[in-house]
C-alpha atoms as a PDB file:
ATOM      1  CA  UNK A   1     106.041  82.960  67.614  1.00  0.00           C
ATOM      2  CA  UNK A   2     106.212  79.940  69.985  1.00  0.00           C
ATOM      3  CA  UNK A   3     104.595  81.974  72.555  1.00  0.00           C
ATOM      4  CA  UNK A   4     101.488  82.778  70.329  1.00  0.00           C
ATOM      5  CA  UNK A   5     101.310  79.111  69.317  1.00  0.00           C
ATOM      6  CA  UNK A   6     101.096  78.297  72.982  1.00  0.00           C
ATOM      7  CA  UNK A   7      97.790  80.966  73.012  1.00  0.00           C
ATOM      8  CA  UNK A   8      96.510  79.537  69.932  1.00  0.00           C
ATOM      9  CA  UNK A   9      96.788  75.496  71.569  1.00  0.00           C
ATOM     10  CA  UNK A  10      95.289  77.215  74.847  1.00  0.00           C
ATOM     11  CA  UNK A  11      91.532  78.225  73.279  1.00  0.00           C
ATOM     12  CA  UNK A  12      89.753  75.859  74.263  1.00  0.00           C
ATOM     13  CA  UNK A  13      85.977  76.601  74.744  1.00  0.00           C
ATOM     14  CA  UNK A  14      84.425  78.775  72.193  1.00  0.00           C
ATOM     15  CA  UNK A  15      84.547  83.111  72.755  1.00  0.00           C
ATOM     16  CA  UNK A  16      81.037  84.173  73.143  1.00  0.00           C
ATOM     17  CA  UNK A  17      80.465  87.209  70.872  1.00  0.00           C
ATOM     18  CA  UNK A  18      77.013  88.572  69.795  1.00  0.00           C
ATOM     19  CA  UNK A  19      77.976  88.136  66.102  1.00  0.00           C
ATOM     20  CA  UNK A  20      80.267  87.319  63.499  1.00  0.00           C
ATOM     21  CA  UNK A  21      80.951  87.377  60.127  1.00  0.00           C
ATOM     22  CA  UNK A  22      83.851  86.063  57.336  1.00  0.00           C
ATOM     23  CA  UNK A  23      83.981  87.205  54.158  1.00  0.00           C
ATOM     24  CA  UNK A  24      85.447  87.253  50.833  1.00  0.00           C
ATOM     25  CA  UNK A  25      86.557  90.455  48.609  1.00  0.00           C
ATOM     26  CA  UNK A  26      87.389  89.392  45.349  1.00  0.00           C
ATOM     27  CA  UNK A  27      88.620  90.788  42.201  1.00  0.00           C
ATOM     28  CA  UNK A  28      86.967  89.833  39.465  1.00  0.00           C
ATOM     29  CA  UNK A  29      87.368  91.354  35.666  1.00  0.00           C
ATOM     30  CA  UNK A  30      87.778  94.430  37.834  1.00  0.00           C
ATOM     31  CA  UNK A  31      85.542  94.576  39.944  1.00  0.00           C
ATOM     32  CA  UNK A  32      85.621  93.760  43.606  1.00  0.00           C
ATOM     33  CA  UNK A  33      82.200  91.604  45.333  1.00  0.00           C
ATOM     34  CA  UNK A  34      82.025  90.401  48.853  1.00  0.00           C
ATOM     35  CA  UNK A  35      81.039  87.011  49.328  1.00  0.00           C
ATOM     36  CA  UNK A  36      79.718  85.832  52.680  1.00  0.00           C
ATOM     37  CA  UNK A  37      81.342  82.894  53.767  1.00  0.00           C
ATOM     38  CA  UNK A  38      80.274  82.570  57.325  1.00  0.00           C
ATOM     39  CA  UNK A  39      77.368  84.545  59.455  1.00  0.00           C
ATOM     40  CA  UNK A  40      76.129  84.277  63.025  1.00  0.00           C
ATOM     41  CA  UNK A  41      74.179  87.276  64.556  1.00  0.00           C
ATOM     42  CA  UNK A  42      74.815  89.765  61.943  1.00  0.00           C
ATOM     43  CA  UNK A  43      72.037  90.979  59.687  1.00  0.00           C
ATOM     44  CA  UNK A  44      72.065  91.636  56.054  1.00  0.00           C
ATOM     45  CA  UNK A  45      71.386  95.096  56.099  1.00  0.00           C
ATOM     46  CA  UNK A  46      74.747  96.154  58.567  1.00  0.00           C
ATOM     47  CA  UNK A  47      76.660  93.816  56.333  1.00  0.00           C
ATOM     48  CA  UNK A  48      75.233  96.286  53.287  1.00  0.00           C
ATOM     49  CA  UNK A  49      76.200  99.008  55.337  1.00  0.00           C
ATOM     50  CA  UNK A  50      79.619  97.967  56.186  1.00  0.00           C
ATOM     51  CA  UNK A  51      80.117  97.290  52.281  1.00  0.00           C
ATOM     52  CA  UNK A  52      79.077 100.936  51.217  1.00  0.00           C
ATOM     53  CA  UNK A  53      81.104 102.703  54.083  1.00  0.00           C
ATOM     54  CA  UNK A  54      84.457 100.378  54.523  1.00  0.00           C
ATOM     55  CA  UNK A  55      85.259  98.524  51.520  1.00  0.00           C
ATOM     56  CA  UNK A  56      87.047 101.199  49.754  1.00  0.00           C
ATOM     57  CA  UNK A  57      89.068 101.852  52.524  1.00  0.00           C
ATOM     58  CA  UNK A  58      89.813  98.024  52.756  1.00  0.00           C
ATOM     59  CA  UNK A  59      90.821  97.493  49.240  1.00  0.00           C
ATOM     60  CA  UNK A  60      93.172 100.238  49.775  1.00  0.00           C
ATOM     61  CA  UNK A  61      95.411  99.034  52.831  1.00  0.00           C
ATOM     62  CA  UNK A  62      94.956  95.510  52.046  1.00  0.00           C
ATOM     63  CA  UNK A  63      95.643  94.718  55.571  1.00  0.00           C
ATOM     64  CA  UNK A  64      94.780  96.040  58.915  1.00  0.00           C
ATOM     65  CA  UNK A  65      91.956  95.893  61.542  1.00  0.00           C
ATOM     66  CA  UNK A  66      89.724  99.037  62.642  1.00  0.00           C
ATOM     67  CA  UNK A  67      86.895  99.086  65.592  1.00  0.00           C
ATOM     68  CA  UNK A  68      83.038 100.481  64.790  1.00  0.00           C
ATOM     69  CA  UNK A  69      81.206 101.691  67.412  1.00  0.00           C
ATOM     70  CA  UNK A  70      77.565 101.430  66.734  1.00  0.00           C
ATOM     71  CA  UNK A  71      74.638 102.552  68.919  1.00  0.00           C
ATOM     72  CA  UNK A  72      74.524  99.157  71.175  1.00  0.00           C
ATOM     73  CA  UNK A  73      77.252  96.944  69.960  1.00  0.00           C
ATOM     74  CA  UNK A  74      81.075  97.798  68.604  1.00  0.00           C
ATOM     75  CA  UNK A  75      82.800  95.713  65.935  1.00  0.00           C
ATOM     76  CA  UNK A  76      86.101  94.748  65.798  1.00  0.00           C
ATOM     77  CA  UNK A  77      87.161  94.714  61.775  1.00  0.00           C
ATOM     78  CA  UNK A  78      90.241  92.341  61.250  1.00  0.00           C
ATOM     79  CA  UNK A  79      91.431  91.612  57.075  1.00  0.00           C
ATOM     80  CA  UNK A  80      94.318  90.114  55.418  1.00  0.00           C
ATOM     81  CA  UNK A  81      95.397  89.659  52.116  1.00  0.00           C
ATOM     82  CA  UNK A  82      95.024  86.620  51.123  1.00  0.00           C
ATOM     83  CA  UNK A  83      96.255  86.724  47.412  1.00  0.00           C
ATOM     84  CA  UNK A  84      96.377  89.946  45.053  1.00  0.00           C
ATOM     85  CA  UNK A  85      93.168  90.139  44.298  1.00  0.00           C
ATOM     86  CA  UNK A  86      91.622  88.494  47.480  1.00  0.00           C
ATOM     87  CA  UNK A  87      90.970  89.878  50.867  1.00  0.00           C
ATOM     88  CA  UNK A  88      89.441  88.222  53.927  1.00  0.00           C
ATOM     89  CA  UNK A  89      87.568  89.989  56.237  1.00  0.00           C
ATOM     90  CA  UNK A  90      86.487  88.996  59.712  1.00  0.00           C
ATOM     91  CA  UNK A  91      83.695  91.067  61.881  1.00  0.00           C
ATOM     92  CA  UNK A  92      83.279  90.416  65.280  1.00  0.00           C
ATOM     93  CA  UNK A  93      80.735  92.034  66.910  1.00  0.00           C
ATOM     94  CA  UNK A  94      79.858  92.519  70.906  1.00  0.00           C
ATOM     95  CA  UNK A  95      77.991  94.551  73.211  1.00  0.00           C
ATOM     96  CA  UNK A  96      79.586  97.603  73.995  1.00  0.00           C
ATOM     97  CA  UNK A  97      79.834  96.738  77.917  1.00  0.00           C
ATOM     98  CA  UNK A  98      81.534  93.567  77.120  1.00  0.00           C
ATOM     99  CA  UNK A  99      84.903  94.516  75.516  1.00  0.00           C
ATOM    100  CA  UNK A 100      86.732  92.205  73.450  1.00  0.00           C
ATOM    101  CA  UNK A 101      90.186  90.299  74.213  1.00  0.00           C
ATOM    102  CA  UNK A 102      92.022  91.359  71.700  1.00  0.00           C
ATOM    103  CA  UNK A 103      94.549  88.811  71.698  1.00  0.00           C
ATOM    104  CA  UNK A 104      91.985  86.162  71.690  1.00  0.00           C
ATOM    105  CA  UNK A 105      90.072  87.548  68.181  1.00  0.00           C
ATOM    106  CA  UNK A 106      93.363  88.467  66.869  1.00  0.00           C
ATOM    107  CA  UNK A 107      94.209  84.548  67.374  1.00  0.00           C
ATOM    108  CA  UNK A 108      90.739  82.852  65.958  1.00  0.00           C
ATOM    109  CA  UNK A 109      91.762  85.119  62.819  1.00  0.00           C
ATOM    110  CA  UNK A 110      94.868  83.331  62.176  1.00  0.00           C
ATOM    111  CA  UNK A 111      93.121  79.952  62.902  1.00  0.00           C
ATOM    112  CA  UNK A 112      90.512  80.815  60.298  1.00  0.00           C
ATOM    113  CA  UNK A 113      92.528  82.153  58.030  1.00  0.00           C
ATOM    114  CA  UNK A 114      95.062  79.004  57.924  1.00  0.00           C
ATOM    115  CA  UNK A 115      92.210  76.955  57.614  1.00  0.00           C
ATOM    116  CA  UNK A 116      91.150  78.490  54.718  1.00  0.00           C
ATOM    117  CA  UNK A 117      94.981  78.497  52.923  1.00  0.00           C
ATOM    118  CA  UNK A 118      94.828  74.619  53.530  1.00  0.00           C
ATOM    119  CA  UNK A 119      91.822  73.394  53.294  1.00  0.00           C
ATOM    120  CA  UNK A 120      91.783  74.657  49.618  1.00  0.00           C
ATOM    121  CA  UNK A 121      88.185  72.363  48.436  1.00  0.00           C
ATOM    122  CA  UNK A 122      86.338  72.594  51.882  1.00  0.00           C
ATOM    123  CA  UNK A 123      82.672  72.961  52.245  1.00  0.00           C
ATOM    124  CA  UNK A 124      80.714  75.795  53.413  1.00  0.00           C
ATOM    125  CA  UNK A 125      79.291  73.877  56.018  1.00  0.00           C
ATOM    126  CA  UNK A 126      83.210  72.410  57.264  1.00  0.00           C
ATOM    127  CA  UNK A 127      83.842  76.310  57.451  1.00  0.00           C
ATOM    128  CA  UNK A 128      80.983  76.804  59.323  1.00  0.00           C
ATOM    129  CA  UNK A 129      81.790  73.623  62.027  1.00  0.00           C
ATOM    130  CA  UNK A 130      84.993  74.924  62.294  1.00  0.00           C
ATOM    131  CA  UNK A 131      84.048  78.351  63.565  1.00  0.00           C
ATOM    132  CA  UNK A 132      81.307  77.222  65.730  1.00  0.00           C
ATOM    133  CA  UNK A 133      84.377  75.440  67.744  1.00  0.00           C
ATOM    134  CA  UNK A 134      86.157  78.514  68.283  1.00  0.00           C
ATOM    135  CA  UNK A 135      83.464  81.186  68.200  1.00  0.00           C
ATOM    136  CA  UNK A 136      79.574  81.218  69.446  1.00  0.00           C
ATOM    137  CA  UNK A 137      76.773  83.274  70.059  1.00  0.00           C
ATOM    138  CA  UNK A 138      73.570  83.018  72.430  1.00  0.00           C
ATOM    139  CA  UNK A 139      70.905  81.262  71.481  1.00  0.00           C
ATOM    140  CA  UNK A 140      67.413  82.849  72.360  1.00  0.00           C
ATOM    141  CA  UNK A 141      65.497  80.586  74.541  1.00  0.00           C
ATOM    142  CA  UNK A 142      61.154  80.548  74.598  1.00  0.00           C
ATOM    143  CA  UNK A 143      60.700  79.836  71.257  1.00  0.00           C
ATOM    144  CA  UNK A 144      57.453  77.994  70.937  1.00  0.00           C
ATOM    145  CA  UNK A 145      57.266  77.947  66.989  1.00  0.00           C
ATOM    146  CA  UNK A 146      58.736  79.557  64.148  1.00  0.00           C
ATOM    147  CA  UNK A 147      56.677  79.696  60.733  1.00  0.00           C
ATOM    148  CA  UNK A 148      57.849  81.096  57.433  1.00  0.00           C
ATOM    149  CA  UNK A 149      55.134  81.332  54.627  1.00  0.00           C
ATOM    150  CA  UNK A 150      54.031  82.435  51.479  1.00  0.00           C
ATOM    151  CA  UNK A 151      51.565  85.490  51.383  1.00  0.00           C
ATOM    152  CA  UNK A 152      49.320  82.769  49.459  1.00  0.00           C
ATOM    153  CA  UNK A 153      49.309  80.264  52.521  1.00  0.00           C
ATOM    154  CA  UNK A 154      52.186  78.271  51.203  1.00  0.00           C
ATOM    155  CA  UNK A 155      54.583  77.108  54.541  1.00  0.00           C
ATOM    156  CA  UNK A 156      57.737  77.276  53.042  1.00  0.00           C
ATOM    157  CA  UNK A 157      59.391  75.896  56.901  1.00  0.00           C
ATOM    158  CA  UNK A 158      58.306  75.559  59.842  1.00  0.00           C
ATOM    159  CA  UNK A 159      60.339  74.821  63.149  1.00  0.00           C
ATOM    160  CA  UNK A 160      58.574  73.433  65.975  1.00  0.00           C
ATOM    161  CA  UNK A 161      58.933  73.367  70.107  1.00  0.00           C
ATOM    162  CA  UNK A 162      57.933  69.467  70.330  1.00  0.00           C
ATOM    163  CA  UNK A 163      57.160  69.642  73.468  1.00  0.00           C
ATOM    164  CA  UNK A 164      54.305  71.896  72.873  1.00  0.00           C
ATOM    165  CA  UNK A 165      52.322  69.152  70.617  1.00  0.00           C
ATOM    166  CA  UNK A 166      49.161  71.041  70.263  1.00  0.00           C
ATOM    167  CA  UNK A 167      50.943  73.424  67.704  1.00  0.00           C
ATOM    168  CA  UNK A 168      52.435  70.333  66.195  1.00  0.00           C
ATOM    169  CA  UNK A 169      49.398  69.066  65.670  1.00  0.00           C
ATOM    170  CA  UNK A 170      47.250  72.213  64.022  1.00  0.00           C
ATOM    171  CA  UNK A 171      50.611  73.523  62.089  1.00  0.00           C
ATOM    172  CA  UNK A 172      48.693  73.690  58.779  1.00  0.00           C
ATOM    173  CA  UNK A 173      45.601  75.375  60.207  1.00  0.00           C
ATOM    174  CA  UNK A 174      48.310  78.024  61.588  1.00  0.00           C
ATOM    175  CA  UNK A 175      49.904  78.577  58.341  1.00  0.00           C
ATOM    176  CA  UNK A 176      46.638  79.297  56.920  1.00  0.00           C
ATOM    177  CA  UNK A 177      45.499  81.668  59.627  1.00  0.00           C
ATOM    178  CA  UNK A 178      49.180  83.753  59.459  1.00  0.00           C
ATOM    179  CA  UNK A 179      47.842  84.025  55.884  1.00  0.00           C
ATOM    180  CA  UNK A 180      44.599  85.235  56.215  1.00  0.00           C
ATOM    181  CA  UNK A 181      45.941  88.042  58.470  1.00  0.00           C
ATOM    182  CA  UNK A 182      48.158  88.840  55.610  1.00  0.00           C
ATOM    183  CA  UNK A 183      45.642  89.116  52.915  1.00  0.00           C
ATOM    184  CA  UNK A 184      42.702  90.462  54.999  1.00  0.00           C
ATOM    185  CA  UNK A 185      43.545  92.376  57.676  1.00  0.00           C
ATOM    186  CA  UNK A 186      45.159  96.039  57.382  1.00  0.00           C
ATOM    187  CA  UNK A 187      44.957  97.349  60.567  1.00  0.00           C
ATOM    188  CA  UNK A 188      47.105  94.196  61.393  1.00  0.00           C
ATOM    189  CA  UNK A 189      49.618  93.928  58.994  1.00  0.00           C
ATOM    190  CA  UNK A 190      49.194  96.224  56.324  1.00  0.00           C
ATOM    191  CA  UNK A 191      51.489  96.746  53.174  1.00  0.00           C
ATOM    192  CA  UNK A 192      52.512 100.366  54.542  1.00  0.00           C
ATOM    193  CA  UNK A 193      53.927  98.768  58.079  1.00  0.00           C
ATOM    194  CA  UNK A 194      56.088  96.279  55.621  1.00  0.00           C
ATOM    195  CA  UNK A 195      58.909  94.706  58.419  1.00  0.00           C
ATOM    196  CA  UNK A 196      57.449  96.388  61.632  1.00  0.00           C
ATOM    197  CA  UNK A 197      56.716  93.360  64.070  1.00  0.00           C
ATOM    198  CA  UNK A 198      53.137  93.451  65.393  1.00  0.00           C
ATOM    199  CA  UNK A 199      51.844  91.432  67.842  1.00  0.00           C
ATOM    200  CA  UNK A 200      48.819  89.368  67.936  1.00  0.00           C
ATOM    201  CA  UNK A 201      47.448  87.340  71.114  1.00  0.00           C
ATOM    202  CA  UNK A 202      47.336  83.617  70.440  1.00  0.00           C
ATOM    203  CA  UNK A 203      45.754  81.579  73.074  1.00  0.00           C
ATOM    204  CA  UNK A 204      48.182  81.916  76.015  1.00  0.00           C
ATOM    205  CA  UNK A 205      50.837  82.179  73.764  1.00  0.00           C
ATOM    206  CA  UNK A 206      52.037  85.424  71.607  1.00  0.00           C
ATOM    207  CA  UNK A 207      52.226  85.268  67.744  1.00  0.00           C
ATOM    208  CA  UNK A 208      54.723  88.072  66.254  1.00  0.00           C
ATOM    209  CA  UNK A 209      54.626  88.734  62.387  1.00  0.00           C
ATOM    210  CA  UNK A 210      56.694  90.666  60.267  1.00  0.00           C
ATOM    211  CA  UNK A 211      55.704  90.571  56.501  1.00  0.00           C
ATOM    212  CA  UNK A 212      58.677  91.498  54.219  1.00  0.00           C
ATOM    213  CA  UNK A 213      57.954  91.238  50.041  1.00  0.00           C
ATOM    214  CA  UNK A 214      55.761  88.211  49.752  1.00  0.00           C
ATOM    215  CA  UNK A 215      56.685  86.266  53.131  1.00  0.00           C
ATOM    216  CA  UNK A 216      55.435  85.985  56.352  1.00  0.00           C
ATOM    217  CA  UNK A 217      57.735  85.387  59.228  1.00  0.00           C
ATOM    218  CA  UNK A 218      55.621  84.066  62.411  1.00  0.00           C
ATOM    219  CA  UNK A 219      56.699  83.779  66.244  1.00  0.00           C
ATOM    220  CA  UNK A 220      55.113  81.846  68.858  1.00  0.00           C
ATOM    221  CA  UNK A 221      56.297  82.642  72.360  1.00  0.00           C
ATOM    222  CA  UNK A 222      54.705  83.340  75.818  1.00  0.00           C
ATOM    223  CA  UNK A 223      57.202  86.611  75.974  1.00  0.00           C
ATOM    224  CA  UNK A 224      58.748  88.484  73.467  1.00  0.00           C
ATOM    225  CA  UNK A 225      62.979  89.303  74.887  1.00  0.00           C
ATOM    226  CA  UNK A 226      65.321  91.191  73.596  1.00  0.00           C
ATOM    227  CA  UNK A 227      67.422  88.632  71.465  1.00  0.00           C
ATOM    228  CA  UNK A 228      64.400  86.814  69.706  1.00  0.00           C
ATOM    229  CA  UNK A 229      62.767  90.253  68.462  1.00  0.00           C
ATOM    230  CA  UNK A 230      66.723  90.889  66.912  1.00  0.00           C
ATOM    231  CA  UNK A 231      66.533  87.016  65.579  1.00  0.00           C
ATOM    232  CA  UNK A 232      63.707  87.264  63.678  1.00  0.00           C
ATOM    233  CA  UNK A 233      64.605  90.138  61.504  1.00  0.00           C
ATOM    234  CA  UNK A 234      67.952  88.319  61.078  1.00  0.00           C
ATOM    235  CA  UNK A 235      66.153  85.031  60.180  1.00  0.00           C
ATOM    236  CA  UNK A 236      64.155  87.094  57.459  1.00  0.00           C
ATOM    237  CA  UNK A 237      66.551  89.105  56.004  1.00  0.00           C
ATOM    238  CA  UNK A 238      69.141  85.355  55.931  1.00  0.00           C
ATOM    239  CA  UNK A 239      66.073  83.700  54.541  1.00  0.00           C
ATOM    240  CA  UNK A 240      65.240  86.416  51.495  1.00  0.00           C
ATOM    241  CA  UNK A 241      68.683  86.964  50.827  1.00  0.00           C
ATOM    242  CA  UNK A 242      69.257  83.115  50.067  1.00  0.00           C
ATOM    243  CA  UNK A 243      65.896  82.357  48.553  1.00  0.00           C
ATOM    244  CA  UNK A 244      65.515  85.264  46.381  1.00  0.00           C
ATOM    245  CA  UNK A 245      65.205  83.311  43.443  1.00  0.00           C
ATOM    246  CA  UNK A 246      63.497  80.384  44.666  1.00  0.00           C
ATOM    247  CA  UNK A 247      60.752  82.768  45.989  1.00  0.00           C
ATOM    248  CA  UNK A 248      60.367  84.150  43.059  1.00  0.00           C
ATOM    249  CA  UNK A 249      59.902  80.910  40.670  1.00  0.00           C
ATOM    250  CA  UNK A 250      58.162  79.185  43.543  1.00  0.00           C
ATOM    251  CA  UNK A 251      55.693  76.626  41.760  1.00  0.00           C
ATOM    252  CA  UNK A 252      55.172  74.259  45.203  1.00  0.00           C
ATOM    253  CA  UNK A 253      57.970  72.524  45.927  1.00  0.00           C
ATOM    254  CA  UNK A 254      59.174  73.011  48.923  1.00  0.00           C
ATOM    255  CA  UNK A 255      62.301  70.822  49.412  1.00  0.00           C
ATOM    256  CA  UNK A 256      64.881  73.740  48.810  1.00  0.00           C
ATOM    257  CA  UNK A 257      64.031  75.089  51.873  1.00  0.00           C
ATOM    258  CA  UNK A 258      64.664  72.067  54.101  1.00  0.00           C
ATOM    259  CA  UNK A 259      68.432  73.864  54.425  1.00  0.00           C
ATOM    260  CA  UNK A 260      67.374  76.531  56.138  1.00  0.00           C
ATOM    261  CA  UNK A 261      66.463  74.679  59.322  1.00  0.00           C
ATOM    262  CA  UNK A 262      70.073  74.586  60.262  1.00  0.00           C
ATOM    263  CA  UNK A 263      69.870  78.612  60.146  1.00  0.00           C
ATOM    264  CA  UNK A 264      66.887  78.283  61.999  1.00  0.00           C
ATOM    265  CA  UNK A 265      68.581  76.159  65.280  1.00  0.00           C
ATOM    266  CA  UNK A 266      71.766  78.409  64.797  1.00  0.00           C
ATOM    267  CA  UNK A 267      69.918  81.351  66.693  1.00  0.00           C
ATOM    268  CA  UNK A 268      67.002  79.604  68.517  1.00  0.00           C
ATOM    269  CA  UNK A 269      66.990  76.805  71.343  1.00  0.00           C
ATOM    270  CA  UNK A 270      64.341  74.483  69.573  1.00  0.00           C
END
């Protein structure tokens, strides 16, 4: 035990992973719901899939860890009991080329998990600082702007390079033109592409749209990479899944959305 104390002490910079998620099973009048207490890098629709395939199984051995290959990344699956009707689950998630240390995630497990026994009232936001010390993932660089709107024009946020001050400047004339692509143009984006990202030349910049329900998520960049195209549907599917109802009684006011900005710098350098 002393030993593993020494390891625990010993972590000192963050382990880089491509994603991670906490969660919550609970019983409640029966029936078990995962709550999502903490994500980086994992989407809502592999946390979905994870819940249809694995919870059974988890509610069954209460305890115990598994490993998930997928078809570019593997998860590692740690969850404890926590109380008889409450299960933690952690999901760390890497390329497949970069194995984990298995020590290490078995370690930041324990942390997390004695954090959570003691610091019974915490916020979800203390939860959140106190993962980001022991766990991170990349942040995609070349982000010149980041626009999320209504299909009516409405920006609901908007995140902005500062540096480039000409799309400061015009941000509401952008909004508006994002939205007339929407309405008018079905070669563009049209209602049977739904979340496929299409590309549409900018200036000497690149503006990439996926529509999904009634908002439009809009990139600016010079190049499209890898890790922003993956961001962006994780930024939409994080953004609908917490706005639901907001979107749907949305009379104008924007303020609720403010929040989301912190999402926003979690995954791009801004």
């Amino acid at each position: 035990m002393d030993d593993i104390m020494m390891v625990i002490e010993k972590i000192e910079q963050p382990i880089e992973l491509k994603g991670f998620g906490l969660f919550k099973l609970n019983n409640i009048d029966g029936k078990w719901n995962l709550e999502i207490l903490v994500q980086k890098g994992i989407g809502i629709p592999l946390i979905e899939n994870f819940k249809e395939l694995y919870q059974d199984e988890i509610i069954k051995n209460q305890e115990g860890n598994s490993i998930i290959p997928l078809d570019e990344y593997f998860l590692q699956i740690n969850y404890y009991k926590m109380e008889e009707d409450c299960i933690i689950i952690f999901i760390y998630m890497n390329d497949k080329e970069n194995s984990f240390n298995y020590a290490q995630i078995y370690l930041v497990s324990k942390k997390i998990l004695n954090f959570i026994r003691t610091q019974t009232d915490f916020l979800e936001s203390e939860l959140n600082d106190y993962c980001d010390t022991l766990l991170q993932i990349p942040k995609a660089k070349g982000l010149g702007a980041l626009f999320i709107i209504s299909s009516s024009g409405s920006p609901f946020i908007s995140v902005i390079n500062q540096k480039k001050i000409n799309i400061a400047k015009n941000e509401v004339h952008i909004g508006g033109f994002i939205s007339a692509i929407f309405s008018f143009s079905q070669e563009i984006i049209g209602q049977e592409s739904g979340a496929k990202l299409k590309e549409i030349n900018f200036g000497d910049q690149r503006l990439y749209v996926i529509t999904k329900g009634s908002v439009i998520f809009a990139l600016l960049v010079k190049e499209l990479n890898p890790l922003l195209q993956r961001y962006i549907y994780i930024i939409a599917d994080e953004f609908l899944d917490k706005f639901k109802t907001k979107i749907k009684e949305f009379s104008g006011d924007i303020s609720p959305f403010r929040t989301f900005r912190h999402t926003i710098t979690k995954y791009f350098e801004i």
